[in-house]
N, C-alpha and C. Protein backbone atom coordinates (compact mmCIF):
# COMPACT_ATOMS: atom_id res chain seq x y z
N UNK A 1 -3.69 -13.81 3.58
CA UNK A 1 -4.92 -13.30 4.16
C UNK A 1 -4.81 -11.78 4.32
N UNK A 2 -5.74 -11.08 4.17
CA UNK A 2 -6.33 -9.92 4.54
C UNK A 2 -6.02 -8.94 5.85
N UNK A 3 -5.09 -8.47 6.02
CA UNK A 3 -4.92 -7.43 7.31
C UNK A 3 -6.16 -7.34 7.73
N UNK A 4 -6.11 -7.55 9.18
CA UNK A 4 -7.06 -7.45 10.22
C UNK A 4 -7.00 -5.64 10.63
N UNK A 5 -7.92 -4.62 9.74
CA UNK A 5 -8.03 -3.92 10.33
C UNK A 5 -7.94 -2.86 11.65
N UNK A 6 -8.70 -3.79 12.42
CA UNK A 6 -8.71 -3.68 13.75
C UNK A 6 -7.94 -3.32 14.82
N UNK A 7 -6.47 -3.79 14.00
CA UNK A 7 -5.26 -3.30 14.85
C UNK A 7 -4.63 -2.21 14.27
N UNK A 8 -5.13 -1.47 13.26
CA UNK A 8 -5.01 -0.09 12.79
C UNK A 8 -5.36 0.72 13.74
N UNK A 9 -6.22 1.10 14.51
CA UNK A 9 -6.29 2.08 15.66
C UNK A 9 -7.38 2.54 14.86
N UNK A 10 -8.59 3.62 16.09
CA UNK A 10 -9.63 4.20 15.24
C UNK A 10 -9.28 5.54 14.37
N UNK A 11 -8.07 6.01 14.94
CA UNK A 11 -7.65 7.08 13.52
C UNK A 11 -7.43 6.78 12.01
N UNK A 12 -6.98 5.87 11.97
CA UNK A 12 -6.52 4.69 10.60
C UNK A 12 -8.04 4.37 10.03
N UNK A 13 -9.25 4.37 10.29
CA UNK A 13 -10.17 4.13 10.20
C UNK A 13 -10.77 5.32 9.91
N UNK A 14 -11.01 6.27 10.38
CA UNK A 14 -11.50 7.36 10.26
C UNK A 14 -11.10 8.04 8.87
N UNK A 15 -9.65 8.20 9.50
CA UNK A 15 -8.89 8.86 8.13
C UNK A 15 -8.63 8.31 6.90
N UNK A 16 -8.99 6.69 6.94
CA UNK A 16 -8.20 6.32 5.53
C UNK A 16 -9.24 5.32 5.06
N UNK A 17 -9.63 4.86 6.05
CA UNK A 17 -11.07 3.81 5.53
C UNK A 17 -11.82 4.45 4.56
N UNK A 18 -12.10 5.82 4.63
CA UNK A 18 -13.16 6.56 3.64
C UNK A 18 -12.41 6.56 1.93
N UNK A 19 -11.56 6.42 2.03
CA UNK A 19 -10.50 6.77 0.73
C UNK A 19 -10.89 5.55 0.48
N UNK A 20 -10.52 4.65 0.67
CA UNK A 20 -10.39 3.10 0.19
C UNK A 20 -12.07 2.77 0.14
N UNK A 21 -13.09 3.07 0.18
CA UNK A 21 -14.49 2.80 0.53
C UNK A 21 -14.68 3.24 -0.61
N UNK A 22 -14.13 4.35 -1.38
CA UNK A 22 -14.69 5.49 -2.34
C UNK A 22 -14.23 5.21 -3.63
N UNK A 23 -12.78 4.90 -3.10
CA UNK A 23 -11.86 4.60 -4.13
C UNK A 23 -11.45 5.15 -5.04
N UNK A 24 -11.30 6.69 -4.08
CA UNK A 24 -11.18 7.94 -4.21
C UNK A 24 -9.44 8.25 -3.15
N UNK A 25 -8.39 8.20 -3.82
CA UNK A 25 -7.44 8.15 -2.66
C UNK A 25 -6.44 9.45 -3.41
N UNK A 26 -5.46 9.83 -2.18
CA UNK A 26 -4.90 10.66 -2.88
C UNK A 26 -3.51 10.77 -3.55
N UNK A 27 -2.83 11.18 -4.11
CA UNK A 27 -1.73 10.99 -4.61
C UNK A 27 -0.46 10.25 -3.95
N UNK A 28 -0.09 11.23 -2.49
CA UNK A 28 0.62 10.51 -1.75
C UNK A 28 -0.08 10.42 -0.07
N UNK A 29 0.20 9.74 0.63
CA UNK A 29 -0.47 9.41 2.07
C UNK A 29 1.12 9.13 2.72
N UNK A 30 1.26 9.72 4.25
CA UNK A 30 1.90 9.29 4.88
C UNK A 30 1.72 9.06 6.03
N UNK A 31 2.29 7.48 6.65
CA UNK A 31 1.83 6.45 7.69
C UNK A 31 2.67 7.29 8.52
N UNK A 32 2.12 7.01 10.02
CA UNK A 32 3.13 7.75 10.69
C UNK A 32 2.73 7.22 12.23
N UNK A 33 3.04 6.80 12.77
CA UNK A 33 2.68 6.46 14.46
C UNK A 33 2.28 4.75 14.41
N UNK A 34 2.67 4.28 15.71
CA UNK A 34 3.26 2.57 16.07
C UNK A 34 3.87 2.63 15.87
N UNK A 35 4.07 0.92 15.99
CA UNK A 35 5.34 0.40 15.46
C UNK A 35 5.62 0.14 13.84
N UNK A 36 7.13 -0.22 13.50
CA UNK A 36 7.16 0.12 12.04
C UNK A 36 6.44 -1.24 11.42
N UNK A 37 6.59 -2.18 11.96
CA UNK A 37 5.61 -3.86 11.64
C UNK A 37 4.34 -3.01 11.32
N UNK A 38 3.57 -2.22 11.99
CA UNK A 38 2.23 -1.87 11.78
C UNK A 38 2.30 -1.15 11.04
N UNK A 39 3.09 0.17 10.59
CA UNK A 39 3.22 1.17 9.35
C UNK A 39 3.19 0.39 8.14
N UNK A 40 4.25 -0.66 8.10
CA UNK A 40 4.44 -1.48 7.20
C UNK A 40 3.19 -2.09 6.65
N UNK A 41 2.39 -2.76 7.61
CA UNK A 41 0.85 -3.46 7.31
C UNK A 41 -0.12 -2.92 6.98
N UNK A 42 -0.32 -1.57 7.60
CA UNK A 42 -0.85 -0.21 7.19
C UNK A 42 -0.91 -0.38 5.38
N UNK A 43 0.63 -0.04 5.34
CA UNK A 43 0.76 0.51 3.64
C UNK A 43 0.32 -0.99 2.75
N UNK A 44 0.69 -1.94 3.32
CA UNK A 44 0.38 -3.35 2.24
C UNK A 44 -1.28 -3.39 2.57
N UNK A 45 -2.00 -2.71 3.21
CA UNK A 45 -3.17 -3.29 3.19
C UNK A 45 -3.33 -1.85 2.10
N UNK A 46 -3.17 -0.79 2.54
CA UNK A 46 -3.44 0.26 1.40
C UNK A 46 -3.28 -0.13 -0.06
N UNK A 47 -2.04 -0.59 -0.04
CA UNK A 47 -1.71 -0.98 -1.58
C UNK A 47 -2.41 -1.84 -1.99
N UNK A 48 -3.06 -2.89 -1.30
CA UNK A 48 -3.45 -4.16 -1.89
C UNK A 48 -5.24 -3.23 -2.10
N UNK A 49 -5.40 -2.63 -0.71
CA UNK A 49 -7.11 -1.44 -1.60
C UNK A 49 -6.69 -1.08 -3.05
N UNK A 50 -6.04 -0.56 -3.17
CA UNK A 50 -6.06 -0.06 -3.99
C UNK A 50 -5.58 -0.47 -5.40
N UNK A 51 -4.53 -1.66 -5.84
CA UNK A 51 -4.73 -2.54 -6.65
C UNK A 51 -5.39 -3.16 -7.04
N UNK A 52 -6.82 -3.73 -6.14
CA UNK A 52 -7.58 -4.82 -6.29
C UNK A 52 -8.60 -4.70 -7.24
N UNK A 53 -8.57 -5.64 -7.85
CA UNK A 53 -9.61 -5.57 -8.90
C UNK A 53 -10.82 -6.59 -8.91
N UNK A 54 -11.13 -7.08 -7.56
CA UNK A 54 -12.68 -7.91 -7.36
C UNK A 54 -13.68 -6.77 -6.72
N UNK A 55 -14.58 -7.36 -6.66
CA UNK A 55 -15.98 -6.55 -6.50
C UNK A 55 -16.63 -6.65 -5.25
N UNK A 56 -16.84 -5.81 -5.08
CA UNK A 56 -17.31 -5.57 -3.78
C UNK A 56 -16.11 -4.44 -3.07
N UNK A 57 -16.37 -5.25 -1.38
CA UNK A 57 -15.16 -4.42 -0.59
C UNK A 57 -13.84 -4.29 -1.04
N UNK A 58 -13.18 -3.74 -0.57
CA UNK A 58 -11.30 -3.41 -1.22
C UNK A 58 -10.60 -3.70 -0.07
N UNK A 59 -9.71 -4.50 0.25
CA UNK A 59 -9.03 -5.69 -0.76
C UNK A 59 -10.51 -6.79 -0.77
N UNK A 60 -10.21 -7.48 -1.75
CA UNK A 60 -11.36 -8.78 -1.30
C UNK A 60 -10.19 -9.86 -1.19
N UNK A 61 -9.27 -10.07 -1.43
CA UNK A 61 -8.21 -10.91 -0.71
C UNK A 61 -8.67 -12.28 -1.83
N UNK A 62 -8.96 -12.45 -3.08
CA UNK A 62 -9.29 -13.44 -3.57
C UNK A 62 -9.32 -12.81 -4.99
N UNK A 63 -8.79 -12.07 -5.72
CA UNK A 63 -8.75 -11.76 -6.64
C UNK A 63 -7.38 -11.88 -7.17
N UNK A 64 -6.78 -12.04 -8.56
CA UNK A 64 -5.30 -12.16 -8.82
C UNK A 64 -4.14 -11.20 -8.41
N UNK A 65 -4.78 -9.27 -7.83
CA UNK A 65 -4.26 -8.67 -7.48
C UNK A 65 -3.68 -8.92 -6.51
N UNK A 66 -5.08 -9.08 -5.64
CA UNK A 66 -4.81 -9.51 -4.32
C UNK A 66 -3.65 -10.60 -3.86
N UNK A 67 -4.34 -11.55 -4.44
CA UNK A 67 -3.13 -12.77 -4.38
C UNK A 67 -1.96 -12.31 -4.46
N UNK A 68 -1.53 -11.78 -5.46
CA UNK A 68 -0.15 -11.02 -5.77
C UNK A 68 0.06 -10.22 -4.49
N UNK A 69 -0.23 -9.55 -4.23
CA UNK A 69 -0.07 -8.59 -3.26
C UNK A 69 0.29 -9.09 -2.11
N UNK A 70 -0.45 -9.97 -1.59
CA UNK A 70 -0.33 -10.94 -0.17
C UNK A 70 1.25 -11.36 -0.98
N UNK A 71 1.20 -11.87 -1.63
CA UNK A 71 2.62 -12.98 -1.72
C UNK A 71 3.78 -11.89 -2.19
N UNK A 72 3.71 -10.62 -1.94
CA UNK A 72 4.66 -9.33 -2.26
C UNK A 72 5.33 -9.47 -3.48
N UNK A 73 4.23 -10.11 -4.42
CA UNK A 73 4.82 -10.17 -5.89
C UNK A 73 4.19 -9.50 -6.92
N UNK A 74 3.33 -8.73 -6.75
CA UNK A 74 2.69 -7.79 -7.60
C UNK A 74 3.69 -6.61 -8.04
N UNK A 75 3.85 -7.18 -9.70
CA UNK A 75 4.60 -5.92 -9.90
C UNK A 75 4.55 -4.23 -10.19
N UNK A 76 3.55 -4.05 -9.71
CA UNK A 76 2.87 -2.82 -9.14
C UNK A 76 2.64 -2.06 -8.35
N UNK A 77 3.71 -2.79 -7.16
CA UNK A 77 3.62 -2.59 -5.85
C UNK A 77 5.09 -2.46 -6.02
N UNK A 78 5.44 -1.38 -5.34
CA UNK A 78 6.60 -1.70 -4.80
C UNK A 78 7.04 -0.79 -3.27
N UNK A 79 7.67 -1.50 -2.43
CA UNK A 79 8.49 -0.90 -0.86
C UNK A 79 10.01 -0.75 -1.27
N UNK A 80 9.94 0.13 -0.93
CA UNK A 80 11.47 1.17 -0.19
C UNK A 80 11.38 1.29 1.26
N UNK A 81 13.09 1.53 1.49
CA UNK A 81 12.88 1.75 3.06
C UNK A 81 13.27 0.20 3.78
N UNK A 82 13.88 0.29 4.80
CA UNK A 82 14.38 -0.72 5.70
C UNK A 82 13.63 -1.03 6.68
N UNK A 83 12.36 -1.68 7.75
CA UNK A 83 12.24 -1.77 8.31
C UNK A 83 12.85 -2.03 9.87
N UNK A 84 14.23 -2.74 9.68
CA UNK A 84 14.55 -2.10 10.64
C UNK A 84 15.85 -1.24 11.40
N UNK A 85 15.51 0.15 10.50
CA UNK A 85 16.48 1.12 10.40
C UNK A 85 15.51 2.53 11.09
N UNK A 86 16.04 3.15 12.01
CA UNK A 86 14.88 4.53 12.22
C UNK A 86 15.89 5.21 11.66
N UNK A 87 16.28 5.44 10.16
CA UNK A 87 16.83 6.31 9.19
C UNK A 87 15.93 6.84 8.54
N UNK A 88 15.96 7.99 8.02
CA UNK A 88 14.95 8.89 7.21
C UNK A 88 15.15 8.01 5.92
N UNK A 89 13.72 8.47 5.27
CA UNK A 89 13.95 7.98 3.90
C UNK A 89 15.44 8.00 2.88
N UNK A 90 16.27 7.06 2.77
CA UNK A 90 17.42 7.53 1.52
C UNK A 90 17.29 8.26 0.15
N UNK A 91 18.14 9.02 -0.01
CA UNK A 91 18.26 9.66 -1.01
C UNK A 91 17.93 8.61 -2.24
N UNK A 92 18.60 7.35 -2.17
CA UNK A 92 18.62 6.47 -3.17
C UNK A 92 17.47 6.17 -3.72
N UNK A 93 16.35 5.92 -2.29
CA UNK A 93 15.13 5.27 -2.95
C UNK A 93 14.58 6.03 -3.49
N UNK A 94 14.28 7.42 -2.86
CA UNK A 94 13.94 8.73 -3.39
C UNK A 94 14.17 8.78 -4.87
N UNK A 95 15.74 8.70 -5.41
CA UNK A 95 15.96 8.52 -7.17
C UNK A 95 15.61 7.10 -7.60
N UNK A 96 15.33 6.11 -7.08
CA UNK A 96 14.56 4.92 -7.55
C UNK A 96 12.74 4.93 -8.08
N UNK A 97 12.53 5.55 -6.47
CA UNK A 97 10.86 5.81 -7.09
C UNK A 97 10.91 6.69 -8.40
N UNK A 98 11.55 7.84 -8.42
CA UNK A 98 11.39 9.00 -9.48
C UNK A 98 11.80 8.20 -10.47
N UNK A 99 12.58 7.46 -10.75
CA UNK A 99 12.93 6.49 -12.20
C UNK A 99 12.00 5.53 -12.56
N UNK A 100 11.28 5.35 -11.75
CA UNK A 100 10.48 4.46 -11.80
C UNK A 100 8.78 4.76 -12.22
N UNK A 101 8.78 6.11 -11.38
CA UNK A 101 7.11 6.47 -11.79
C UNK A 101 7.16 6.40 -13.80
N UNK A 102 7.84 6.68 -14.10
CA UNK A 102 8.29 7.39 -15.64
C UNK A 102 7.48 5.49 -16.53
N UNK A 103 8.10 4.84 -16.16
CA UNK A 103 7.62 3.37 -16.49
C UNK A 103 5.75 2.96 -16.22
N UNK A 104 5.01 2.85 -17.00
CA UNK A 104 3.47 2.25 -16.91
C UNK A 104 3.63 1.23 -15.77
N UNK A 105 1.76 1.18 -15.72
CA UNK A 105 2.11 -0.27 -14.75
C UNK A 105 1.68 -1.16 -15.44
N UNK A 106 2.15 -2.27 -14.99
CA UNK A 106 2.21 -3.78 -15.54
C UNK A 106 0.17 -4.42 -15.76
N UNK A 107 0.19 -4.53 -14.71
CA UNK A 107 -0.85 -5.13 -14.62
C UNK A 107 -2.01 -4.46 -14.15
N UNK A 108 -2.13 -3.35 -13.50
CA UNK A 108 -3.47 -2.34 -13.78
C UNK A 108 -3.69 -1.16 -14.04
N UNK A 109 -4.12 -0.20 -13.25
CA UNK A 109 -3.96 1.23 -14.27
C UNK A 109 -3.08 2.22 -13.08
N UNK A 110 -2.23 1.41 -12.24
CA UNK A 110 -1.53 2.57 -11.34
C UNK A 110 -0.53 1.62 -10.61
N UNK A 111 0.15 2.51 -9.69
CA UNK A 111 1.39 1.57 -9.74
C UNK A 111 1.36 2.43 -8.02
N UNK A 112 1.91 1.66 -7.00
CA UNK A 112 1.77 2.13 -5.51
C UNK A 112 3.13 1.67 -5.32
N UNK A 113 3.71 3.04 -4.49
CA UNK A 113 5.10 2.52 -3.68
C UNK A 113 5.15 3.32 -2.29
C-alpha cells in the first residue's frame, strides 16, 4: 500500500508534493528531519512518484512499477545507507551509486537511489 502522506509533516507537502504533482523533480533531493523510519518512507514514497507509470495521481499504487516498488523489488530503485546507523553516508555507497548511474535503467526511463 501507498504511504500515508499525512505523516510527512506540512513541509514535506509544500516542498515536495509540487515536484511529484508536475512530475517535474530535481536531480538530487535531500530528506532531512524525524525519525530515520520516516526519512526512509519519505524517499520510497518519492521513488515509487516517480517510477510510476499509471495515470492519474503519482504513485497510483496499482501499476507494475508500483507493485515493484512496494515489494522493494524494482530494479530501478535502489537504497544505500543503514537505517540503523547515525553514520554519514559511506564512502562505499558513494562509489556504488557512481558505478552504477553509468548502467541504463531496466524497466523505465530513470533509475532513483
Amino acid at each position: 500500500m501507498t504511504a500515508d502522506i499525512s505523516s510527512f509533516g506540512e513541509s514535506f507537502k509544500k516542498e515536495v508534493l509540487p515536484y511529484i504533482n508536475t512530475l517535474s523533480f530535481p536531480n538530487t533531493m535531500l530528506i532531512e528531519g524525524g525519525s530515520a523510519e520516516l526519512r526512509l518512507s519519505a524517499a520510497r514514497f518519492i521513488a515509487q512518484s516517480l517510477l510510476c507509470v499509471g495515470s492519474g495521481a503519482h504513485p497510483c499504487g496499482v501499476c507494475p512499477s508500483c507493485v515493484k516498488c512496494e515489494a522493494l523489488s524494482h530494479p530501478d530503485m535502489r537504497e544505500y545507507g543503514d537505517i540503523s546507523s547515525d553514520a554519514a553516508f559511506k564512502v562505499e555507497a558513494c562509489r556504488a551509486v557512481r558505478s552504477d548511474c553509468f548502467v541504463l535503467p531496466n524497466d523505465g526511463d530513470k533509475k532513483v537511489y
